[in-house]
N, C-alpha and C. Protein backbone atom coordinates (compact mmCIF):
# COMPACT_ATOMS: atom_id res chain seq x y z
N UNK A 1 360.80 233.74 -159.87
CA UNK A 1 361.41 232.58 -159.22
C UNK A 1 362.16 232.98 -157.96
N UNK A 2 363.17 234.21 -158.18
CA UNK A 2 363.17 234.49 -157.11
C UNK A 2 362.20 234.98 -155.88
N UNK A 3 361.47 235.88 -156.11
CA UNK A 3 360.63 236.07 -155.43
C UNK A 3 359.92 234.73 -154.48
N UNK A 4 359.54 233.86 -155.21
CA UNK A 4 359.12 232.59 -154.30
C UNK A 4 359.77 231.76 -153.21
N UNK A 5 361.65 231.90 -153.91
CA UNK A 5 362.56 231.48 -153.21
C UNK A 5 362.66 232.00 -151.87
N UNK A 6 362.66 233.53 -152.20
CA UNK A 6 363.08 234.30 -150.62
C UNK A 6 361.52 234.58 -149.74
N UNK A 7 360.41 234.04 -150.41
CA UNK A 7 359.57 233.59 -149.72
C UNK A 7 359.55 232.22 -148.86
N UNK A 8 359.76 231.55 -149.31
CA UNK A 8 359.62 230.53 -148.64
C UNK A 8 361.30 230.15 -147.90
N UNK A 9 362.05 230.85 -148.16
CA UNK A 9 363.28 231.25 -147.02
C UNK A 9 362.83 232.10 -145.85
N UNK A 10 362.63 232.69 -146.16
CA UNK A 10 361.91 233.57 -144.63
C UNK A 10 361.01 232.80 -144.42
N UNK A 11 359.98 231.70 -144.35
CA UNK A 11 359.01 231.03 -143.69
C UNK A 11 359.83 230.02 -143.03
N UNK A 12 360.59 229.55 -144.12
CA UNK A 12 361.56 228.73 -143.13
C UNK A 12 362.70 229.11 -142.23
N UNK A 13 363.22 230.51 -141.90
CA UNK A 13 364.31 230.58 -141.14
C UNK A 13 363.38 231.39 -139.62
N UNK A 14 362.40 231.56 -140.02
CA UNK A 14 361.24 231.90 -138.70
C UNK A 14 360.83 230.90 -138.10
N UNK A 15 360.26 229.19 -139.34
CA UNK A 15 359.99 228.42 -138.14
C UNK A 15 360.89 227.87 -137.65
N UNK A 16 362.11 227.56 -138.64
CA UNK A 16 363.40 226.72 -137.77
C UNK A 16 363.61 227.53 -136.22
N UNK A 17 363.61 229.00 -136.56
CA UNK A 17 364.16 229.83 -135.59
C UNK A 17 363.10 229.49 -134.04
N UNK A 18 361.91 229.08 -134.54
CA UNK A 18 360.90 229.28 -133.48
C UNK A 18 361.12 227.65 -133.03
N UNK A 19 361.71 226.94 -133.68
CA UNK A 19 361.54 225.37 -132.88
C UNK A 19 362.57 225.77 -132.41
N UNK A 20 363.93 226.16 -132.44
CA UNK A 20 364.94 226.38 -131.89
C UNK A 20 365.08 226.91 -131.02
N UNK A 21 364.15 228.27 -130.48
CA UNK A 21 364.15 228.71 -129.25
C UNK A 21 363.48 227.55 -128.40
N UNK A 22 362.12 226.89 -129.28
CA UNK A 22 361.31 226.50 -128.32
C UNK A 22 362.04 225.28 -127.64
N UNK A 23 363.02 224.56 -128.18
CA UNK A 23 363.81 223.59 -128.02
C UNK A 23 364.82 223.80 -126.66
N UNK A 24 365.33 225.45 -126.72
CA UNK A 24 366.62 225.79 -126.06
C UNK A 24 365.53 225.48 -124.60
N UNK A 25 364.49 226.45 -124.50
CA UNK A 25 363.20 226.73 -123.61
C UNK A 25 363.06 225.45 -123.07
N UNK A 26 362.45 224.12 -123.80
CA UNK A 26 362.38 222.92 -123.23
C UNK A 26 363.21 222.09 -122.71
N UNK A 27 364.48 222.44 -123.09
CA UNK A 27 365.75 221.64 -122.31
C UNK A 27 365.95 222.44 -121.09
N UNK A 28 365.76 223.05 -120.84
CA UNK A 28 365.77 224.35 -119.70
C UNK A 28 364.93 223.78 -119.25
N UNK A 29 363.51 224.04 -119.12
CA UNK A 29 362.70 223.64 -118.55
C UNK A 29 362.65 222.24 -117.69
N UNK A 30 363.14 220.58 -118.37
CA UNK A 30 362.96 219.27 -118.31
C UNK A 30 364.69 219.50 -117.37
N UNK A 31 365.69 220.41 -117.66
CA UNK A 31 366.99 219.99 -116.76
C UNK A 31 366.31 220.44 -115.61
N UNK A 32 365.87 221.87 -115.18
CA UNK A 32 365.57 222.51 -114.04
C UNK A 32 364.35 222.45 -113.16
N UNK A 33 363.19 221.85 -114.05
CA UNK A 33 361.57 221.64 -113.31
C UNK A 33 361.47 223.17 -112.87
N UNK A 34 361.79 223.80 -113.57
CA UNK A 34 361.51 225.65 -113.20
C UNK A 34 360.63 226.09 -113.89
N UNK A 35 359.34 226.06 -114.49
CA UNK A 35 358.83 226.42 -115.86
C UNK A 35 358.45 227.83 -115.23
N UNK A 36 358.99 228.11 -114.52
CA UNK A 36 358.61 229.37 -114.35
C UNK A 36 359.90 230.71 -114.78
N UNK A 37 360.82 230.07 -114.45
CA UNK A 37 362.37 230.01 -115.03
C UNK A 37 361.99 230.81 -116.98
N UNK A 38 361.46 229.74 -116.75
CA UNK A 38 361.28 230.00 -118.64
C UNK A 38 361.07 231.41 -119.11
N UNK A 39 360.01 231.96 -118.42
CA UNK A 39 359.44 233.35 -118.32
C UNK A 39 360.87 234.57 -118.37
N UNK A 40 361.76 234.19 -117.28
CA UNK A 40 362.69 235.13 -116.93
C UNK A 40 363.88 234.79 -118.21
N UNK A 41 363.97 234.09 -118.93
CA UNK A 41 364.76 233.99 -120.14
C UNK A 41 364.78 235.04 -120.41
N UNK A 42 363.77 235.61 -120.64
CA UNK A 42 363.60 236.56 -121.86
C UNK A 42 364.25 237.91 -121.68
N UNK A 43 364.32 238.47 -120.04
CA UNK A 43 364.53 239.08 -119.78
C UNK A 43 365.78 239.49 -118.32
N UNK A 44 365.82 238.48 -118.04
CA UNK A 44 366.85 238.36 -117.09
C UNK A 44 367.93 237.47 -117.06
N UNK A 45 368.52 237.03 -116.54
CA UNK A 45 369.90 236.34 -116.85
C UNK A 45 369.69 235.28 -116.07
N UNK A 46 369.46 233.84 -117.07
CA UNK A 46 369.43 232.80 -115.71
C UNK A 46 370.56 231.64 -116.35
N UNK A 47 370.95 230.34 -115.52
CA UNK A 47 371.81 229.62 -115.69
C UNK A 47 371.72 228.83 -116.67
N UNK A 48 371.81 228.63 -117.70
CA UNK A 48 371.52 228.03 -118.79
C UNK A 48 372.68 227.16 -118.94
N UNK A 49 372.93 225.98 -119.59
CA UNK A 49 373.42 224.56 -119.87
C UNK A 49 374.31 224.80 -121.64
N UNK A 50 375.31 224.53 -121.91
CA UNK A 50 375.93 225.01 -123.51
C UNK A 50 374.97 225.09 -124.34
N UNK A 51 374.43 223.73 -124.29
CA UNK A 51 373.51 223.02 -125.44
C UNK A 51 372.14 224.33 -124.93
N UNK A 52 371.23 224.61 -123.81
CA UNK A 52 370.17 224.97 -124.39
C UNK A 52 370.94 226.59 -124.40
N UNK A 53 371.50 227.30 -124.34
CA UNK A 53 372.11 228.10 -124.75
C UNK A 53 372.43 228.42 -126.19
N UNK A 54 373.21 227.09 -126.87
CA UNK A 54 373.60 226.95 -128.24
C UNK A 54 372.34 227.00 -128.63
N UNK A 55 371.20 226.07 -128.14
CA UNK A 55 369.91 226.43 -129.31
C UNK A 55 368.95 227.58 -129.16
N UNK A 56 369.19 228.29 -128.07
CA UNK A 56 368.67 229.23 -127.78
C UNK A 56 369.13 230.80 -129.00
N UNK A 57 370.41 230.86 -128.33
CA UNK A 57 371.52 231.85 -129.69
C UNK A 57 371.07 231.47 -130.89
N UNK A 58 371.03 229.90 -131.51
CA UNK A 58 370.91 230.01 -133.01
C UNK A 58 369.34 230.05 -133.46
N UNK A 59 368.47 230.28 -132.21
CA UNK A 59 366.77 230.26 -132.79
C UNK A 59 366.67 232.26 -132.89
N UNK A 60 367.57 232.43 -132.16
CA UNK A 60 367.16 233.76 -132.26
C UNK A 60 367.99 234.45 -133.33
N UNK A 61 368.95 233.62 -134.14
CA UNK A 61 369.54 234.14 -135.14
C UNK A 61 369.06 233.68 -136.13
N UNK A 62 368.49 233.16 -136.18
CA UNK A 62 367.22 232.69 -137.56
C UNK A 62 366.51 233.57 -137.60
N UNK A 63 365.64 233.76 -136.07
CA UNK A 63 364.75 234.45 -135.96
C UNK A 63 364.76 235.76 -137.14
N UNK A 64 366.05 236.55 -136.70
CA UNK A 64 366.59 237.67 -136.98
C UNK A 64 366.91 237.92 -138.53
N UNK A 65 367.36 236.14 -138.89
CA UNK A 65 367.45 236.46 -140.21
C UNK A 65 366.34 236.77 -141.27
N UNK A 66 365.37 235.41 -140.45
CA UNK A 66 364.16 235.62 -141.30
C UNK A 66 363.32 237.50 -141.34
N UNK A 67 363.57 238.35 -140.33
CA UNK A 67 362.98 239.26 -140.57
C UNK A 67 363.61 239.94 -141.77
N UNK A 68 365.30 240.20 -141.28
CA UNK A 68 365.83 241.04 -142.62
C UNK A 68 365.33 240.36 -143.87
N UNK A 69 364.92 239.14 -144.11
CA UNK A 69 364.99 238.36 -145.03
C UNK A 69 363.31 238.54 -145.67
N UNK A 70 362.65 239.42 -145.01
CA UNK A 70 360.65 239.78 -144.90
C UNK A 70 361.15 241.10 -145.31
N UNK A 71 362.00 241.95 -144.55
CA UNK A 71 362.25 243.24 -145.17
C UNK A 71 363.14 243.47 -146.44
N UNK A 72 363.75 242.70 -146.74
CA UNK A 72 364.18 242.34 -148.43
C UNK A 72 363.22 242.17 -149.30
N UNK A 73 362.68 241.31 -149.28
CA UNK A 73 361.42 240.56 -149.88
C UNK A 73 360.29 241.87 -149.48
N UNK A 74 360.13 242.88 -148.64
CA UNK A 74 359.38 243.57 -148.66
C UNK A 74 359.45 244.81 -149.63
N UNK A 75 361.06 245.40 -149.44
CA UNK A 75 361.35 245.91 -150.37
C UNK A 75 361.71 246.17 -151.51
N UNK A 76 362.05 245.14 -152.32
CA UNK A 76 362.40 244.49 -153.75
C UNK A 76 360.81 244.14 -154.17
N UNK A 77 359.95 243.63 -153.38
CA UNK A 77 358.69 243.41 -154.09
C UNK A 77 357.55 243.54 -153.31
N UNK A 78 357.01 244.96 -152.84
CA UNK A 78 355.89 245.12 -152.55
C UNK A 78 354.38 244.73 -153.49
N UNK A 79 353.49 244.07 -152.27
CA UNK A 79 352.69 243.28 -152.75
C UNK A 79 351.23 243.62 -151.92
C-alpha cells in the first residue's frame, strides 16, 4: 500500500511541478511577447513578475521533490 502511495506521489509532484513551471513560462511569455525570453529562463537572469516567479520557484520545487521522492521509492523497492 505503501509502495503505490509513493508511486503515485511522485507522478503527481512531477506533473504538478511541470504545469507549474509551464504556467510561471506562460505568464512570462503573454506579460512580455518575448517567447524568446522563455529560452533564457533557464539559464540567465531575466525580469520576471512575483506571481510568474512564485510559480516558477514552486514548479521547480515539486519538480525536486518528486525526484527524491523516485529515489526513495527506488531504493526501498527496486523493481
Amino acid at each position: 500500500m505503501l509502495q503505490v502511495s509513493m508511486t503515485v506521489a511522485e507522478y503527481l509532484f512531477i506533473l504538478a511541478g511541470l504545469v507549474m513551471v509551464g504556467n510561471g513560462i506562460i505568464l512570462y511569455g503573454r506579460r512580455t511577447s518575448d517567447w524568446t525570453g522563455v529560452l533564457k529562463m533557464f539559464y540567465n537572469r531575466i525580469g520576471m513578475s512575483a506571481a510568474e516567479f512564485k510559480w516558477y520557484r514552486l514548479g521547480v520545487a515539486a519538480l525536486v521533490l518528486g525526484v527524491i521522492i523516485r529515489i526513495v521509492n527506488l531504493t526501498f523497492w527496486p523493481s
